[in-house]
Protein backbone atom coordinates (compact mmCIF):
# COMPACT_ATOMS: atom_id res chain seq x y z
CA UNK A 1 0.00 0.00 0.00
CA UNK A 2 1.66 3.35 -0.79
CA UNK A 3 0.72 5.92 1.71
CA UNK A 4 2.23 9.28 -0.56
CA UNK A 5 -0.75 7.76 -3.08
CA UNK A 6 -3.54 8.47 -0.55
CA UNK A 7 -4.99 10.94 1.88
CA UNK A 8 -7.41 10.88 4.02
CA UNK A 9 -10.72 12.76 3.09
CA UNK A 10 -13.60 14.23 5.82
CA UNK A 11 -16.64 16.07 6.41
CA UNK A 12 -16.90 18.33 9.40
CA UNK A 13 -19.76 20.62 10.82
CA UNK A 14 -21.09 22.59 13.47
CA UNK A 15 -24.25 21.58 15.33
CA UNK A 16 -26.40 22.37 18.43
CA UNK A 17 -28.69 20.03 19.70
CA UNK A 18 -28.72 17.89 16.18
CA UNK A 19 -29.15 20.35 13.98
CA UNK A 20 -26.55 22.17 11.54
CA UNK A 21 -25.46 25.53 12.74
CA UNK A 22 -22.48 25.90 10.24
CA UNK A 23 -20.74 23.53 7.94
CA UNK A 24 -18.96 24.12 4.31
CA UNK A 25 -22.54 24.99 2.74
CA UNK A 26 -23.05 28.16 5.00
CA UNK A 27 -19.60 29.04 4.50
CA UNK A 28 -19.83 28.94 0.51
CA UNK A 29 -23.22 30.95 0.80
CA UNK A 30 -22.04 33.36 3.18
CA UNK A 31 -18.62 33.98 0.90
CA UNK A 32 -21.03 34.07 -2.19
CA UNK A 33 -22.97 36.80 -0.45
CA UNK A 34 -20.26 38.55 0.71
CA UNK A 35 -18.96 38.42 -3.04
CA UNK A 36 -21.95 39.01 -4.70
CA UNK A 37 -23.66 41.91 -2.19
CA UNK A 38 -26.93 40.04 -2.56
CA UNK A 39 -28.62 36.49 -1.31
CA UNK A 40 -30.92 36.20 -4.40
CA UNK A 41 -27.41 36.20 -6.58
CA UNK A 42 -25.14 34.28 -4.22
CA UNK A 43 -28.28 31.48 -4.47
CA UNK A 44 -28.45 31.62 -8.25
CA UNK A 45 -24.29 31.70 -8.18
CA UNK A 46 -24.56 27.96 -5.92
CA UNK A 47 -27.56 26.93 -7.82
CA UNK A 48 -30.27 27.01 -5.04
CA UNK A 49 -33.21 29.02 -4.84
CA UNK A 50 -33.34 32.00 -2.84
CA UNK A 51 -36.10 30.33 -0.74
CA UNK A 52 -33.41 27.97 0.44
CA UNK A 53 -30.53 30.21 0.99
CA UNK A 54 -32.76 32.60 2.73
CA UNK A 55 -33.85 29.45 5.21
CA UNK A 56 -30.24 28.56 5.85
CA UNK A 57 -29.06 31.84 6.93
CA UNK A 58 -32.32 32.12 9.39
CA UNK A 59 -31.79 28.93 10.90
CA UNK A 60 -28.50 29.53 11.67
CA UNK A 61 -29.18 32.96 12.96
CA UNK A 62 -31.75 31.01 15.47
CA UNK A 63 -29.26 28.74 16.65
CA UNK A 64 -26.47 30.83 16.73
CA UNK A 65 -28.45 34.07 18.47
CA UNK A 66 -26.14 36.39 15.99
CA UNK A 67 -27.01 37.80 13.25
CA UNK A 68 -24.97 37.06 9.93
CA UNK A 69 -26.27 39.48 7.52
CA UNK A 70 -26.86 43.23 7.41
CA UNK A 71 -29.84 43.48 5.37
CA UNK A 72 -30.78 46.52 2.78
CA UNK A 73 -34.44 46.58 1.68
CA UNK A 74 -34.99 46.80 -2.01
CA UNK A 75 -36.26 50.04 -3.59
CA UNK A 76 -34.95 52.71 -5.98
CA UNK A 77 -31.44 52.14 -5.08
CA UNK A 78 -31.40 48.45 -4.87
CA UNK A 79 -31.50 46.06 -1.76
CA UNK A 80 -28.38 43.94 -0.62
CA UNK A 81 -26.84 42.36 1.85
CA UNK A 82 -23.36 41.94 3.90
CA UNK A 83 -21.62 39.87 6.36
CA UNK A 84 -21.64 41.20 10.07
CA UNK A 85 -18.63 41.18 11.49
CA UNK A 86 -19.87 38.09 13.71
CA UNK A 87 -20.31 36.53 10.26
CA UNK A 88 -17.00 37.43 8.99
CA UNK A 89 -15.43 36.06 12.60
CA UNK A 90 -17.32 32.98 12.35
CA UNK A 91 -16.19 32.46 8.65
CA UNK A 92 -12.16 33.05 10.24
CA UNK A 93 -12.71 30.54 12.82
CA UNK A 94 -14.68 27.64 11.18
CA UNK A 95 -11.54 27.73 8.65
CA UNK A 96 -9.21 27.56 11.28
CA UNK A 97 -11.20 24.64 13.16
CA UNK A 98 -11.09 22.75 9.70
CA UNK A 99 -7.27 23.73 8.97
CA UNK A 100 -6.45 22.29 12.45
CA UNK A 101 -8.57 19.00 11.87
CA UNK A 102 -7.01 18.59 8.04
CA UNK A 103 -3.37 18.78 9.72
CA UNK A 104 -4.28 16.29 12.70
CA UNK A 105 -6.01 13.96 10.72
CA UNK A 106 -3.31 13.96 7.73
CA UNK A 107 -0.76 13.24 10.50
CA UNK A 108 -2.63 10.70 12.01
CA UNK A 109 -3.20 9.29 8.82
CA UNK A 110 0.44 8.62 7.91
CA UNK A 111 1.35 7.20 11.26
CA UNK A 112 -1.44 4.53 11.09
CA UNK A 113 -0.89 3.64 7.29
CA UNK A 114 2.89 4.20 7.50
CA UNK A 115 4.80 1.15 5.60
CA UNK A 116 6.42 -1.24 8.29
């Protein structure tokens, strides 16, 4: 078996009392929004309709008690909508968590598959 031809591959995500809070689908939709200034284009951008990105972000708000978006109202100027900072900090973190779990569980990895 030749370890340097395989790595170890995981999904990771946040949860409070069994359901998701934030995983790698909130963090593409909040970086889409936060790219795109709006949740109706960051949905069509990912492919989902607005209904469900919309339901996402709400859920996790509820579970989190934080907002993640600043929301602007439509009207002659346009609506839109951006990251609070909580967002942006939870974003910074989550990424960290993951980066943390990648390097423990690659290391782990190569000292249980390591050739004798």
């Amino acid at each position: 078996m030749a370890i340097s031809e395989m790595k170890p591959r995981f999904k990771v995500w946040i949860e409070k009392n069994d359901e998701v809070v934030f995983g790698d689908g909130r963090l593409k939709l909040l970086t889409e929004i936060e790219k795109q200034g709006s949740i109706s284009a960051a949905a069509k951008e990912l492919s989902m309709s607005y209904r469900a990105a919309w339901g996402k972000i709400k859920a996790s708000e509820e579970r989190l008690g934080k907002k993640l978006l600043i929301i602007q109202k439509g009207g002659s100027s346009g609506g839109g909508a951006t990251l609070t900072p909580f967002a942006k900090k939870l974003i910074g973190n989550y990424q960290s968590f993951k980066d943390k779990i990648q390097e423990t569980t690659k290391s782990t990895f190569q000292k249980t598959f390591k050739q004798s």
